[in-house]
N, C-alpha and C. Protein backbone atom coordinates (compact mmCIF):
# COMPACT_ATOMS: atom_id res chain seq x y z
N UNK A 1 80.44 105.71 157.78
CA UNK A 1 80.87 106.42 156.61
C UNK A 1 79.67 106.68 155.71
N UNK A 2 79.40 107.54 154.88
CA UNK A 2 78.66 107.99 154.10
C UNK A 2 79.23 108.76 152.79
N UNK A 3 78.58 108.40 152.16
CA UNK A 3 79.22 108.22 150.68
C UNK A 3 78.12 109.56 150.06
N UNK A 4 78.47 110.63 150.04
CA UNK A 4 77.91 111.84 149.20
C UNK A 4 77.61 112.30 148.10
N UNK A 5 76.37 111.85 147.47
CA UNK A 5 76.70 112.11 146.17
C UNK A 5 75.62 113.06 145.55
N UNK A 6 75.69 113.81 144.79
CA UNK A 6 76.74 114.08 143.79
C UNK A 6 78.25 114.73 144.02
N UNK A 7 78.38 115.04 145.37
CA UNK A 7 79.67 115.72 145.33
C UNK A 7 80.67 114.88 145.87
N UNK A 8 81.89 115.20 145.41
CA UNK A 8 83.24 114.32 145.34
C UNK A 8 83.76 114.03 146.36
N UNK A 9 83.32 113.72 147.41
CA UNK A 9 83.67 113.71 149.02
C UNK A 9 82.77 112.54 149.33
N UNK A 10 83.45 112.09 150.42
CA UNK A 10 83.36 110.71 151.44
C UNK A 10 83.34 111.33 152.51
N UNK A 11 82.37 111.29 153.54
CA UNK A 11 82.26 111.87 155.07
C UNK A 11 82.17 110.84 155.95
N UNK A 12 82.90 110.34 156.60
CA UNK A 12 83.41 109.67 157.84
C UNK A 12 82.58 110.31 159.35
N UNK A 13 81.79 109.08 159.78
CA UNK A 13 81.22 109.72 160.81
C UNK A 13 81.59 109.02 161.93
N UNK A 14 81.88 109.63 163.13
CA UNK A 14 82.18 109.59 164.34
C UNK A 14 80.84 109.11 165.32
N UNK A 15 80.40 107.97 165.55
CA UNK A 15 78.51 107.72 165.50
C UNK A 15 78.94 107.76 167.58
N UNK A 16 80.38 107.99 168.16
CA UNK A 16 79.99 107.93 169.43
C UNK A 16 79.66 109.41 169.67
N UNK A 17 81.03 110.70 168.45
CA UNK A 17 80.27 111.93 169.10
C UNK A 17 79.95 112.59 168.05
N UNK A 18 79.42 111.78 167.48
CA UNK A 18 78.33 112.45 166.25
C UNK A 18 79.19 113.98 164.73
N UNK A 19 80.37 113.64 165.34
CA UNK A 19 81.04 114.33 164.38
C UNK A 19 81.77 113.90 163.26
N UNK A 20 81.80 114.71 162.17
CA UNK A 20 82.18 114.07 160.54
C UNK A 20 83.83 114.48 159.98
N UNK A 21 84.14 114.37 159.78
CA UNK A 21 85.29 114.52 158.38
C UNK A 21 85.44 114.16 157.10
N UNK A 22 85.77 114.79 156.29
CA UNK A 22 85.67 114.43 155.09
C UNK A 22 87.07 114.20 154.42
N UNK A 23 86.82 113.73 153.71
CA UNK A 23 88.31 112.99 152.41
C UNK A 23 87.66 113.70 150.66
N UNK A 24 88.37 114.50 150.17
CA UNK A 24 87.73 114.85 148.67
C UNK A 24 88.02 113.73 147.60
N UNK A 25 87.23 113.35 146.77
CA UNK A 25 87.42 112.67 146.04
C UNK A 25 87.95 112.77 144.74
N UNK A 26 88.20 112.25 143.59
CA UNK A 26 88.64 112.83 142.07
C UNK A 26 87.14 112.43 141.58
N UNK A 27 86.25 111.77 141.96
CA UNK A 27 85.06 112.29 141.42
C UNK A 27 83.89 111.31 142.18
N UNK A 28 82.75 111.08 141.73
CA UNK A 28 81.68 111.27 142.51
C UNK A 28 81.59 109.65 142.94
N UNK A 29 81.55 108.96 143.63
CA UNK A 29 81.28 108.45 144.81
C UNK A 29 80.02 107.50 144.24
N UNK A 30 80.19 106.04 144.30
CA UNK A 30 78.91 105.48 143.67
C UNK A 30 78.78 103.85 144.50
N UNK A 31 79.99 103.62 145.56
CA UNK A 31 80.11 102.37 146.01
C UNK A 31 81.06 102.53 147.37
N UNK A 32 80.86 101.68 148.19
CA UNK A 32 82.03 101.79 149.24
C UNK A 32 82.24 100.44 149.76
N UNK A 33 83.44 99.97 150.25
CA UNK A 33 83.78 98.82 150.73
C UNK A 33 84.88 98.97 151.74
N UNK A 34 84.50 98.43 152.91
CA UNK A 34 85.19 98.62 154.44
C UNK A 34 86.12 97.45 154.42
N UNK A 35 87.09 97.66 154.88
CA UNK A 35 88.34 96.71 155.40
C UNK A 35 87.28 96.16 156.55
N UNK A 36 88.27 94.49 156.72
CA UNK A 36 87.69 94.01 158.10
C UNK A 36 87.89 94.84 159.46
N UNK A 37 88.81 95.49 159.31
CA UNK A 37 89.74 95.67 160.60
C UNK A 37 89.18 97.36 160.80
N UNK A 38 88.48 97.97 159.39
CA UNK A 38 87.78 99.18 159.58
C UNK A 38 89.16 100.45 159.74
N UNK A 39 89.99 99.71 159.08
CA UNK A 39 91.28 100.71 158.74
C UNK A 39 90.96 101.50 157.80
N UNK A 40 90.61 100.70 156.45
CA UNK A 40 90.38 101.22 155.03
C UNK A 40 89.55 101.23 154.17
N UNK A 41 89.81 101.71 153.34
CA UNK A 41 87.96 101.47 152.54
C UNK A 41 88.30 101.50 150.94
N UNK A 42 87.71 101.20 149.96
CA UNK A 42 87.81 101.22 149.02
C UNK A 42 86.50 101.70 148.53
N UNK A 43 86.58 102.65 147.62
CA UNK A 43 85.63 103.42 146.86
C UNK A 43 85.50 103.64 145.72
N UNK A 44 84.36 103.12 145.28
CA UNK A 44 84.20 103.16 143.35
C UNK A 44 83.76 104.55 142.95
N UNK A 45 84.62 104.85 142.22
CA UNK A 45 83.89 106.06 141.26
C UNK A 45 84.24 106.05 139.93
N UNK A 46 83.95 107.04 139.02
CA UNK A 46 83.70 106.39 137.70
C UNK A 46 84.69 106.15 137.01
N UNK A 47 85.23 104.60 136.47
CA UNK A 47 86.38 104.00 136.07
C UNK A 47 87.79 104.13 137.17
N UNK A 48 87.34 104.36 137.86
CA UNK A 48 88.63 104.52 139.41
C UNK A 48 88.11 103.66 140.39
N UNK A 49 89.09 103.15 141.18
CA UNK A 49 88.82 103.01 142.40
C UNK A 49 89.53 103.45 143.45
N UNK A 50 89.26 104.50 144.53
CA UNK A 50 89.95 105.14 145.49
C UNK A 50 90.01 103.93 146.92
N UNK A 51 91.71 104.31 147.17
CA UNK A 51 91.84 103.38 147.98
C UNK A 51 91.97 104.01 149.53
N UNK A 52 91.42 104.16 150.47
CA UNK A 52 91.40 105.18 151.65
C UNK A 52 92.03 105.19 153.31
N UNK A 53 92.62 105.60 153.27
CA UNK A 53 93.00 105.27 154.95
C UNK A 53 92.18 105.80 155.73
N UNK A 54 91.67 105.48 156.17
CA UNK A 54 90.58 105.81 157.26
C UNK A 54 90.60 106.64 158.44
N UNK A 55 91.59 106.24 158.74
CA UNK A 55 92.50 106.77 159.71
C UNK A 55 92.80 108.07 159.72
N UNK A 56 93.98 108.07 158.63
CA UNK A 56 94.60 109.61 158.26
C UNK A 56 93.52 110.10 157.45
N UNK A 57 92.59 110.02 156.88
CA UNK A 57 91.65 110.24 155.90
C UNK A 57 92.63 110.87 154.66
N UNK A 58 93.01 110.02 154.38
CA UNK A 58 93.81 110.21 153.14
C UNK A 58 93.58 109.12 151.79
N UNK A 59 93.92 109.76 150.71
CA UNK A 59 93.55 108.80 149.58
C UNK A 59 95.03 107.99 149.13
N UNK A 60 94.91 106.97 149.44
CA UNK A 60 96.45 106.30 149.40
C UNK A 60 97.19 106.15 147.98
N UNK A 61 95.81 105.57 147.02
CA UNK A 61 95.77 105.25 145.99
C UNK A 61 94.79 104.83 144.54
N UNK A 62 94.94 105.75 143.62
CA UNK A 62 93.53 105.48 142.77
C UNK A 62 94.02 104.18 141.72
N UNK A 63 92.89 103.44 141.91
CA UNK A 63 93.47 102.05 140.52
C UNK A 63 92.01 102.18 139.09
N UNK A 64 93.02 102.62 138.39
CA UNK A 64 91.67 102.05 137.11
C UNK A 64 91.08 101.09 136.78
N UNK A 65 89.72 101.18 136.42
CA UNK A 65 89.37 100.04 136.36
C UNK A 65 88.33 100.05 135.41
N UNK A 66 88.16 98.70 134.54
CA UNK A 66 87.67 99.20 133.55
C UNK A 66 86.17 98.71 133.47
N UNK A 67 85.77 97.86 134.26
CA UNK A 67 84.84 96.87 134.50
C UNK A 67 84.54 96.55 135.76
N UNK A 68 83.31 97.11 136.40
CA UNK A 68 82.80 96.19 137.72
C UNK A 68 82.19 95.39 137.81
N UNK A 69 82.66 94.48 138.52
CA UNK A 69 81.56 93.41 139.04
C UNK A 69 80.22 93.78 139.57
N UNK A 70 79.07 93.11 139.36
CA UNK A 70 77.84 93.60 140.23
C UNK A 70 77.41 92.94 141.09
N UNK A 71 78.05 91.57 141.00
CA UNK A 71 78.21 91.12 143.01
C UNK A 71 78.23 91.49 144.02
N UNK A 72 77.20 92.21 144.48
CA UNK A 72 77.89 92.52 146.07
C UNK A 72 78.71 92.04 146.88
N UNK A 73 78.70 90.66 146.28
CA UNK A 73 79.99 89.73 147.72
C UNK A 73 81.43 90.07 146.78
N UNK A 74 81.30 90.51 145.90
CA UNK A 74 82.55 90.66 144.96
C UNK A 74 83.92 91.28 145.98
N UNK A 75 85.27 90.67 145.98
CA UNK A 75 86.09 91.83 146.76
C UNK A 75 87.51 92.16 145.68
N UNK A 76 87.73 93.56 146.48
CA UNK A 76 89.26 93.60 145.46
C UNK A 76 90.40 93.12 146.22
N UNK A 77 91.28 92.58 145.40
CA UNK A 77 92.26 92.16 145.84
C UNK A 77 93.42 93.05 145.39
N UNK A 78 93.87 94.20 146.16
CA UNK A 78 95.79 94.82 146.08
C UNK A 78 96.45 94.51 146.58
N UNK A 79 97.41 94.30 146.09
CA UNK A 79 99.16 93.70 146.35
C UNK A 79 99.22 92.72 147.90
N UNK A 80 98.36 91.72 147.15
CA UNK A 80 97.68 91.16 147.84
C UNK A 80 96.87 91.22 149.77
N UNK A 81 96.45 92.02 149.46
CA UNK A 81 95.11 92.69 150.55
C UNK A 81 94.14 92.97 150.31
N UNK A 82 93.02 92.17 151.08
CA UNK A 82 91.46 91.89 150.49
C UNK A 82 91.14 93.13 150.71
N UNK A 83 90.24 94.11 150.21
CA UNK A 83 89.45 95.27 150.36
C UNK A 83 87.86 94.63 151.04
């Protein structure tokens, strides 16, 4: 996956046949975080966090947020499911 920025899109890459898809975003793209299982992803952008199916390349769900952590080991936790 590759995270595009400045523009509002997430491009998903296919690394066996080198082909992409994209998911549009509500705005620009500054962090990404992979499910274990590489289902889903969670994506920071500014005061949002987009929640992603990977799969369908669809945006499941945006959560506000008002404050990030700057931990890298930091994870989110929804309705209880680790991101």
């Amino acid at each position: 996956m590759i995270s595009s920025s400045p523009s509002n899109t997430l491009h998903i890459l296919n690394p066996a046949t080198g082909t992409s898809e994209t998911v549009a975003l509500s705005g620009i793209p500054s962090s990404l975080s992979v499910s274990e299982d590489g289902l889903r992803a969670a994506v920071l952008l500014p005061e949002t966090i987009a929640y992603i199916d990977l799969t369908t390349r669809t945006v499941l769900r945006e959560y506000s947020v008002t404050a990030v952590p700057v931990n890298r080991r930091a994870r989110v936790l929804l309705k209880n499911e680790w991101l």
